[in-house]
Protein backbone atom coordinates (compact mmCIF):
# COMPACT_ATOMS: atom_id res chain seq x y z
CA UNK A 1 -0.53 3.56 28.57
CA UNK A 2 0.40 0.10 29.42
CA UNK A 3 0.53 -3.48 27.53
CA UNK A 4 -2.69 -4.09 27.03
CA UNK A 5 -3.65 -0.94 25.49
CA UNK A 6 -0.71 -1.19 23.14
CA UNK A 7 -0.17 -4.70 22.17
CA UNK A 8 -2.55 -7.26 20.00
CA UNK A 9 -3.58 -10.05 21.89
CA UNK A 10 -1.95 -11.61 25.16
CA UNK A 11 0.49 -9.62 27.20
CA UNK A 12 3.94 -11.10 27.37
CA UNK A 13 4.23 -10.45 31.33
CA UNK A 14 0.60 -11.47 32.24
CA UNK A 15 1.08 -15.26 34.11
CA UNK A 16 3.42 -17.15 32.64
CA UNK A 17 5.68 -15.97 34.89
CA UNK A 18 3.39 -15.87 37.93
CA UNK A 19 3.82 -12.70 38.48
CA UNK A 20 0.84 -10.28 39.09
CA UNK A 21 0.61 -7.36 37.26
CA UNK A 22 0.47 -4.08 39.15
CA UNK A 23 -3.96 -3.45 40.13
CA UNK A 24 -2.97 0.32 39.17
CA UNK A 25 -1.66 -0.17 35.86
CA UNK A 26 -4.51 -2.40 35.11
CA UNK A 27 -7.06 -0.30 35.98
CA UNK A 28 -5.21 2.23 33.62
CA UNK A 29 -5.43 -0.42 31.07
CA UNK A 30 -9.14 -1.06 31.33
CA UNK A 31 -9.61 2.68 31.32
CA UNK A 32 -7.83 3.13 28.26
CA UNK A 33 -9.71 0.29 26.35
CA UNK A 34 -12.79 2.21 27.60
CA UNK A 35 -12.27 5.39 26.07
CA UNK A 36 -10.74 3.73 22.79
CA UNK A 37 -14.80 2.07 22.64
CA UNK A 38 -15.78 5.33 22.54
CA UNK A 39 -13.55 6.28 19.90
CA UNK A 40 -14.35 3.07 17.64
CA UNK A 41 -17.80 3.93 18.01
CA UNK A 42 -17.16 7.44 16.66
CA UNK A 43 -15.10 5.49 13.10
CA UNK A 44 -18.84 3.57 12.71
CA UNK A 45 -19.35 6.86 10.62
CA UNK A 46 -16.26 5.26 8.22
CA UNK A 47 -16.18 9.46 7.81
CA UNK A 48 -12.48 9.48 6.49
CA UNK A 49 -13.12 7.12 3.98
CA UNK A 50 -16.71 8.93 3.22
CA UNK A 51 -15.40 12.45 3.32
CA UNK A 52 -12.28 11.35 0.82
CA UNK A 53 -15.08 10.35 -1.79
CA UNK A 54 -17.89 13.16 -1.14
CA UNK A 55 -15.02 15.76 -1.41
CA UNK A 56 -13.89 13.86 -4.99
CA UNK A 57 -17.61 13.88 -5.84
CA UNK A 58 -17.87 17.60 -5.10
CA UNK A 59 -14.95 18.77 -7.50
CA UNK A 60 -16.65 17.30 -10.90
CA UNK A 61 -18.03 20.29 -11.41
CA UNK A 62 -15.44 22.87 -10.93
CA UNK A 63 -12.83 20.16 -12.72
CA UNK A 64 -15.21 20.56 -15.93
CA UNK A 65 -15.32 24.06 -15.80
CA UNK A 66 -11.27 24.62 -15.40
CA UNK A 67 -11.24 22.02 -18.12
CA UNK A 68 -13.53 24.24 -19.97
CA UNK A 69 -11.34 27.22 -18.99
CA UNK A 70 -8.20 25.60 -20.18
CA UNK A 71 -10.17 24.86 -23.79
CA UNK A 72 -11.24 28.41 -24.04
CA UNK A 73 -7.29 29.51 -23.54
CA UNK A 74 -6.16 27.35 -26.87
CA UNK A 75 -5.01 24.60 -25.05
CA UNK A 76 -5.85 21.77 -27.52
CA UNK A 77 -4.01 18.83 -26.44
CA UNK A 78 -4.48 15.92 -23.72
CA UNK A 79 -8.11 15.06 -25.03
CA UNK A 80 -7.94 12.20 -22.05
CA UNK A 81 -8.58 14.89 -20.15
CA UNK A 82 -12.39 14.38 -21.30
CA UNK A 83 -12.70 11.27 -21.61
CA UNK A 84 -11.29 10.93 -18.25
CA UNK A 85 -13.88 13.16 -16.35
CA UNK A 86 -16.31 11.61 -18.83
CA UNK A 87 -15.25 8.14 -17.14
CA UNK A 88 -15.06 9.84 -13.64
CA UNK A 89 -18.92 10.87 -13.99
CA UNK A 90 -20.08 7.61 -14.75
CA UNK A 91 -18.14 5.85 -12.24
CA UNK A 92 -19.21 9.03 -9.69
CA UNK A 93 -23.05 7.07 -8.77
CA UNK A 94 -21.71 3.51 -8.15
CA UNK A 95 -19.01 4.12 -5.94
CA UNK A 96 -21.33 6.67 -3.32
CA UNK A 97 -24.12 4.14 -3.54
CA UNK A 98 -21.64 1.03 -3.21
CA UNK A 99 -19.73 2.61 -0.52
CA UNK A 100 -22.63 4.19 1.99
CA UNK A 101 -24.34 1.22 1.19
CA UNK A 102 -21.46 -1.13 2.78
CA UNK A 103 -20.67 2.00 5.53
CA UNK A 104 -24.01 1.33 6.85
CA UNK A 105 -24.08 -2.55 6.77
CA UNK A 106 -20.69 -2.41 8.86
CA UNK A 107 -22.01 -0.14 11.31
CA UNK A 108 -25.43 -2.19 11.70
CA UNK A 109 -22.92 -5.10 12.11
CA UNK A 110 -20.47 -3.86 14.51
CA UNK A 111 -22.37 -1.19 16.81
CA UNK A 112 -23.47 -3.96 19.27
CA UNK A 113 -20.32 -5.77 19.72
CA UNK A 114 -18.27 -1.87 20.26
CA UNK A 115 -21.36 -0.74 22.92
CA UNK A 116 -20.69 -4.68 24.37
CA UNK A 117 -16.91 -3.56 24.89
CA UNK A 118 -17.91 -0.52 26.24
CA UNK A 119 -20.11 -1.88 28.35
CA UNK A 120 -17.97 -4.78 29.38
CA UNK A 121 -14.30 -2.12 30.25
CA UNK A 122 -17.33 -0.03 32.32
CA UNK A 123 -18.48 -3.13 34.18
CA UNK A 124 -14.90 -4.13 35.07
CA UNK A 125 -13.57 -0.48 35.98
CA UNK A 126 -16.41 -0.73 38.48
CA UNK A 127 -15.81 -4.13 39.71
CA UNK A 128 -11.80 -3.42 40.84
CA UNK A 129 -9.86 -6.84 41.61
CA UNK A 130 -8.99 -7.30 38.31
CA UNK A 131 -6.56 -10.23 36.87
CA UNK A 132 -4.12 -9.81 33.75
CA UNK A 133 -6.48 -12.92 32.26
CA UNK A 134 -9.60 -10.45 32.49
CA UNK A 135 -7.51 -7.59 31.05
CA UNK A 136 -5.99 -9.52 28.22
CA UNK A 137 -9.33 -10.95 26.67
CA UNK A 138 -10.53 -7.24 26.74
CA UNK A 139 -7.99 -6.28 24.97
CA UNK A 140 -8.45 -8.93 22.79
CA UNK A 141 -12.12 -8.10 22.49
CA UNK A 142 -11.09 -4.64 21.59
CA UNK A 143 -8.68 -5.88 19.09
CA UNK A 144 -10.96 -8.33 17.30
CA UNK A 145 -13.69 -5.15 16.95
CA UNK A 146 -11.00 -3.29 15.57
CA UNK A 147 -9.37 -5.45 13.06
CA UNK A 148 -13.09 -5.46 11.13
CA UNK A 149 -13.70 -1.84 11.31
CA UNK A 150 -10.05 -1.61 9.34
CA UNK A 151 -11.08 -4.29 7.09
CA UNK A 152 -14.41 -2.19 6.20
CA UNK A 153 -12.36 0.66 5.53
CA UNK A 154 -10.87 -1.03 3.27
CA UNK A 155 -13.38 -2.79 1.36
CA UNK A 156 -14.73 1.24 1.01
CA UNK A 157 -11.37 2.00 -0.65
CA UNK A 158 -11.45 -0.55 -2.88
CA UNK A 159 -14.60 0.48 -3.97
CA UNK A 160 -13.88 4.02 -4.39
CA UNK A 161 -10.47 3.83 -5.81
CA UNK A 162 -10.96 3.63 -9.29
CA UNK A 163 -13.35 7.03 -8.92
CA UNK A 164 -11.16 8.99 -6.70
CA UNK A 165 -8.06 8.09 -8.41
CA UNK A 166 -9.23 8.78 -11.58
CA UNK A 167 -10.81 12.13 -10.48
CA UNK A 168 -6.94 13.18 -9.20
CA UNK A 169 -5.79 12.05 -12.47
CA UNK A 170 -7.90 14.60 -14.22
CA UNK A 171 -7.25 17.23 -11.90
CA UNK A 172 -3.60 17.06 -11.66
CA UNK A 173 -3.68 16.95 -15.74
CA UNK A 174 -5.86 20.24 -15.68
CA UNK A 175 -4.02 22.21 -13.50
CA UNK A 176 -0.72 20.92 -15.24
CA UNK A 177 -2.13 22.28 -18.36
CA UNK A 178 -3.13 25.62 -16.84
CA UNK A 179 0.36 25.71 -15.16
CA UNK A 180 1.55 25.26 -18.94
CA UNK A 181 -0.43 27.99 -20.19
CA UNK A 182 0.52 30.61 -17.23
CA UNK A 183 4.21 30.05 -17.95
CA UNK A 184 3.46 30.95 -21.79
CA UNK A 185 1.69 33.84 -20.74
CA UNK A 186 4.99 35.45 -18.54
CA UNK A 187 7.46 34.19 -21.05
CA UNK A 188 9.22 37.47 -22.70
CA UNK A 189 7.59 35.88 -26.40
CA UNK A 190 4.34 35.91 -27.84
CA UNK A 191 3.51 32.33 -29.54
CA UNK A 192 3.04 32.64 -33.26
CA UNK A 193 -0.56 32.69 -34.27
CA UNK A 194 -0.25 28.90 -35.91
CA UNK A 195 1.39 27.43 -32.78
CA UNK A 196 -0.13 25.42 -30.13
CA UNK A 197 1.61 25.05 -26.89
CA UNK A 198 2.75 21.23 -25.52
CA UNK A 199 4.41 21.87 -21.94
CA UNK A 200 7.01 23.34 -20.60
CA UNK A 201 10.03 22.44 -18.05
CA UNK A 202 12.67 24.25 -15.69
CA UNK A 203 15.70 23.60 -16.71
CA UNK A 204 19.48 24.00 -16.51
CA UNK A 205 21.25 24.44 -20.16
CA UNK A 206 25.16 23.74 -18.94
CA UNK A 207 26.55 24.21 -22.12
CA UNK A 208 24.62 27.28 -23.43
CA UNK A 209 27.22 29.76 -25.17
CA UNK A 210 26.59 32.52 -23.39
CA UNK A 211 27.44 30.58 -19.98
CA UNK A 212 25.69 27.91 -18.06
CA UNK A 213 21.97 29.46 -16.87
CA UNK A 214 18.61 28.35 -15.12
CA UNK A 215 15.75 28.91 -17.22
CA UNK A 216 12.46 27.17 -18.97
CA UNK A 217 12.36 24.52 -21.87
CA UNK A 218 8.85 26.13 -23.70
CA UNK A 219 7.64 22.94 -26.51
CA UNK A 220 5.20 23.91 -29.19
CA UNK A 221 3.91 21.67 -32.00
CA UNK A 222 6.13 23.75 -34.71
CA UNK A 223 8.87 25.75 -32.01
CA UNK A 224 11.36 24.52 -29.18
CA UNK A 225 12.49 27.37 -27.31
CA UNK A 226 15.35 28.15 -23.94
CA UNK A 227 14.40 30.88 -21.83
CA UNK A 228 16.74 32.78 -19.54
CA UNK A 229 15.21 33.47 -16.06
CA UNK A 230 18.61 34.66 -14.61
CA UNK A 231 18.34 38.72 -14.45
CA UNK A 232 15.66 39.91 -17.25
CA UNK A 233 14.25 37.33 -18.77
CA UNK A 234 15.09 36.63 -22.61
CA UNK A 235 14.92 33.87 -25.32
CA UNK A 236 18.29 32.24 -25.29
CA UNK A 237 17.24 29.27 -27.88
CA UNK A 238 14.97 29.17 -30.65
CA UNK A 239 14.57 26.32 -33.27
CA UNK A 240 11.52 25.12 -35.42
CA UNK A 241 10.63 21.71 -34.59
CA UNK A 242 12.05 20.20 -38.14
CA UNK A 243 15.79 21.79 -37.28
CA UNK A 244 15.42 19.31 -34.43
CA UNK A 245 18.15 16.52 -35.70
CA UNK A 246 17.52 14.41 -32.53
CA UNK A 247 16.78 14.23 -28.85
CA UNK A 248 17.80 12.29 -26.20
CA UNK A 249 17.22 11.65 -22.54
CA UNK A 250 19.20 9.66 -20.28
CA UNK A 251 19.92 9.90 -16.02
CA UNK A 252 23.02 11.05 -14.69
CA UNK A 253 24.77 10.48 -11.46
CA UNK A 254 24.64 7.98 -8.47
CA UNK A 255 22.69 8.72 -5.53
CA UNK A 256 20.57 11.46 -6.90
CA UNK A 257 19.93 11.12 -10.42
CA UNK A 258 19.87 14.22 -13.33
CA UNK A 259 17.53 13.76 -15.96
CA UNK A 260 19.16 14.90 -18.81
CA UNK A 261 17.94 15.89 -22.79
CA UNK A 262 20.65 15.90 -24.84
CA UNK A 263 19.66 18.00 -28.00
CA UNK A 264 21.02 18.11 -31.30
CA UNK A 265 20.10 20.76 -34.05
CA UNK A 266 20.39 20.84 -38.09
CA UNK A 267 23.47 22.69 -38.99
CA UNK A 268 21.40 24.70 -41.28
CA UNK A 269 20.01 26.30 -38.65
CA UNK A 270 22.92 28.17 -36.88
CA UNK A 271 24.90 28.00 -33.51
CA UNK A 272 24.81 26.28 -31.30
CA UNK A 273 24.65 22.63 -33.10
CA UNK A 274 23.94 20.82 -29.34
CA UNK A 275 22.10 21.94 -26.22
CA UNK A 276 22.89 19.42 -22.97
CA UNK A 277 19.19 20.81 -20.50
CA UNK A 278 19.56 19.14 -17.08
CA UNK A 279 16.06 19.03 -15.92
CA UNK A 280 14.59 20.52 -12.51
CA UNK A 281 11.47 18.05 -12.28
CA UNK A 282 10.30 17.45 -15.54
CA UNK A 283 10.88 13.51 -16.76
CA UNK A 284 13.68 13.57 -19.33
CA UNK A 285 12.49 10.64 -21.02
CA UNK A 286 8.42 11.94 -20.70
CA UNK A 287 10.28 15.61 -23.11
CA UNK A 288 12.15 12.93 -25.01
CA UNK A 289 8.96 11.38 -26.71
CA UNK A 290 6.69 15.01 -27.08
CA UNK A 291 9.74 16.02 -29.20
CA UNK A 292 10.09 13.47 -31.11
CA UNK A 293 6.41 13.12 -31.79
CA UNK A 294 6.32 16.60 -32.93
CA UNK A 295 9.14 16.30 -34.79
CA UNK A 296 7.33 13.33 -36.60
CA UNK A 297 4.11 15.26 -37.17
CA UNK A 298 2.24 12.90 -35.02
CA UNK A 299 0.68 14.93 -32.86
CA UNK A 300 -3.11 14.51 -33.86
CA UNK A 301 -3.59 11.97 -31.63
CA UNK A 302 -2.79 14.28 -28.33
CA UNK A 303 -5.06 16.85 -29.75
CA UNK A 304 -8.72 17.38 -29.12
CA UNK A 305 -11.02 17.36 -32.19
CA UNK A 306 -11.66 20.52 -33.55
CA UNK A 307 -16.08 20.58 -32.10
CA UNK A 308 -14.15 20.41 -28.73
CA UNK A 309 -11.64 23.38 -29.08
CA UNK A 310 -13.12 26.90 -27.87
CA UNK A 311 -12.00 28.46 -30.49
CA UNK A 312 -10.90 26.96 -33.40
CA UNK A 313 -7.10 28.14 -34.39
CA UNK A 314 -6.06 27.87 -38.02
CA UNK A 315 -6.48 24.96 -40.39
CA UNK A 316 -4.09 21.70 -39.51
CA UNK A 317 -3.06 22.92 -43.25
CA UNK A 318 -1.86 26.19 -41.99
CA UNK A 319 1.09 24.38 -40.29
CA UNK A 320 2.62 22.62 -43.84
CA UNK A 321 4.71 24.96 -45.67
CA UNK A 322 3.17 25.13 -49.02
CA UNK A 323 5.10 28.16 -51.38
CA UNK A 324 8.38 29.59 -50.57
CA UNK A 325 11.17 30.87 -53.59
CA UNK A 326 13.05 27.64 -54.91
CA UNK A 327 15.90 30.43 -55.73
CA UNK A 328 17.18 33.50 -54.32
CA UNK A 329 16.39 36.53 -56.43
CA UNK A 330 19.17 37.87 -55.76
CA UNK A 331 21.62 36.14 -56.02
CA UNK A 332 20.37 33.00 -58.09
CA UNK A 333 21.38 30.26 -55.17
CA UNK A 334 19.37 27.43 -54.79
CA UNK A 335 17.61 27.69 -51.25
CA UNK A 336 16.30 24.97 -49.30
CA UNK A 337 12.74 23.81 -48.96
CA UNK A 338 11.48 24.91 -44.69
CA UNK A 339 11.27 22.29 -42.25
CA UNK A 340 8.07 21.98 -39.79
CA UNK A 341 7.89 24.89 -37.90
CA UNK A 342 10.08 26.90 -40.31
CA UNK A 343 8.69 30.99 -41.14
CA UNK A 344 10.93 31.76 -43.49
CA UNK A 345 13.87 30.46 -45.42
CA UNK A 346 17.47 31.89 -45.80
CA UNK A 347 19.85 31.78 -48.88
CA UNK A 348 22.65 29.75 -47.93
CA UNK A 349 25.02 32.14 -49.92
CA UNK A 350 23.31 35.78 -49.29
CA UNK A 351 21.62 35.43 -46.31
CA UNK A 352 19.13 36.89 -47.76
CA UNK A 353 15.73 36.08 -46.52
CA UNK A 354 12.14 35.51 -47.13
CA UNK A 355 8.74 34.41 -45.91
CA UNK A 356 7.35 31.02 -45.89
CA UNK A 357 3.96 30.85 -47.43
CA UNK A 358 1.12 28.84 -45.42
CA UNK A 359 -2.37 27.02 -46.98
């Protein structure tokens, strides 16, 4: 293809030179502009910007129904997942009448001047004897017709933005939270009955005792826990939430950046006392606040209201310790009072052990 079927406006080598472009390659050139009338014609239809909302449109329904999947397997936090589709419905009716509404205006608006192109690249393919002057304001024709059929495409994405957007949002949080859910489900542990899954993460723990290993960083509202995926799969790490003394994230590196957690536990509750998880695409700093909002208790905002949940897991009461022995019976030592998440307590001096009690 030659100049003026790539460039904008006036050709560089058209007469300021005085020399005469080549009658072949601007027959090509009218040719070209020709067939691109035809295709300009075809984007009156504004179908990629259409099709991008109708297909948005057409996943409200099976959204709501994974969302009401995800409910039904105890997944009880992220209730902006609702209000978000909620949001997504309402906006759902403006944005397809706003957007076929200004489709059609455009193409009432710029069919005559595209079929006047077309016409006008016919009538000079015809004609022969053509002069780079003749070409050039074709082209420029063709440009001008062009530039406003972008600029409606636009004005259609503005308008549907803040529905299609919104509808990714809530899909990409669903299937998050059913990715969540699936990892639970293959992990080689079964979720106490009182726990409520948060997310999870690949990770690498580089200072784990038994050697550095790839595995998965599994968050609960009462448990953090490390699991192995190297060879058969096992629980490597397990602390209740309160043993938690601190986390913290922080990036790593120069060109291509770790995220890092840098965990620290309660020396009450055994080896190891750190664990340094370099993370495989999780957000270090994202990890960072869950666990420290679980390790606050403040958690109630991220969770659904009870009417919502499928089925309704045990009391919020059920999570606060409420009886355990103040002394060991065995051995009279005092024993300390369990931290959030905590089953049972140990005496410090026996090791002996015994349940936590739950309202």
């Amino acid at each position: 293809m030659s100049k003026h079927s790539k460039n904008r406006g006036h050709s560089p080598n058209s007469s300021h030179d005085g020399a005469q472009t080549d009658p072949a390659d601007l027959a090509n050139d009218v040719a070209a502009i020709r067939d691109q009338s035809s295709e300009l014609l075809q984007r009156l239809s504004f179908s990629t910007a259409l099709d991008a909302l109708n297909e948005r449109h057409a996943r409200l329904q099976q959204i709501e129904d994974e969302l009401r999947r995800l409910r039904s397997r105890n997944f009880v936090f992220w209730p902006n997942l609702e209000q978000q589709l909620q949001q997504a419905k309402q906006l759902a009716s403006r944005a397809m009448t706003d957007s076929r509404n200004e489709a059609q205006r455009a193409a009432q608006q710029l069919r005559a001047p595209i079929e006047q192109l077309a016409r006008n690249a016919s009538g000079m393919a015809a004609r022969g004897r053509l002069t780079d002057n003749q070409v050039d304001n074709l082209a420029a024709e063709r440009d001008r017709v062009e530039a406003q059929l972008d600029a409606v495409e636009q004005r259609i994405g503005a308008l549907t933005e803040p529905f299609t957007k919104l509808v990714d949002t809530v899909a990409q949080g669903v299937t998050g939270s059913h990715w969540t859910m699936d990892q639970f489900d293959q992990g080689s542990f079964r979720p106490r009955a009182e726990e409520n899954p948060l997310t999870v993460a690949a990770a690498h723990w580089e200072d784990c005792p038994q050697g550095a290993c790839d595995g998965i960083l599994f968050i609960t509202d009462l448990v953090l826990r490390f699991e192995r995926t190297q060879g058969q799969r096992s629980v490597v790490l397990e602390r209740a939430i309160g043993h938690i003394g601190s986390s913290e994230d922080s990036e790593r590196g120069w060109v291509f950046k770790d995220e890092v957690l840098a965990l620290s536990f309660h020396p009450s509750s055994g080896a190891p006392q750190r664990a340094t998880m370099v993370m495989k695409s999780a957000d270090s700093k994202g990890l960072d606040d869950i666990i420290e909002r679980a390790r606050s208790g403040q958690l109630v905002a991220w969770m659904v209201p009870k009417r919502q949940q499928a089925n309704a897991p045990i009391a919020d009461t059920a999570k606060t310790p409420v009886r355990w022995p103040n002394e060991c019976d065995h051995c009279g030592a005092t024993i300390a009072a369990p931290v959030r998440g905590q089953m049972e307590v140990v005496c410090g001096y026996c090791k002996k052990r015994y349940p936590v009690e739950f309202a």
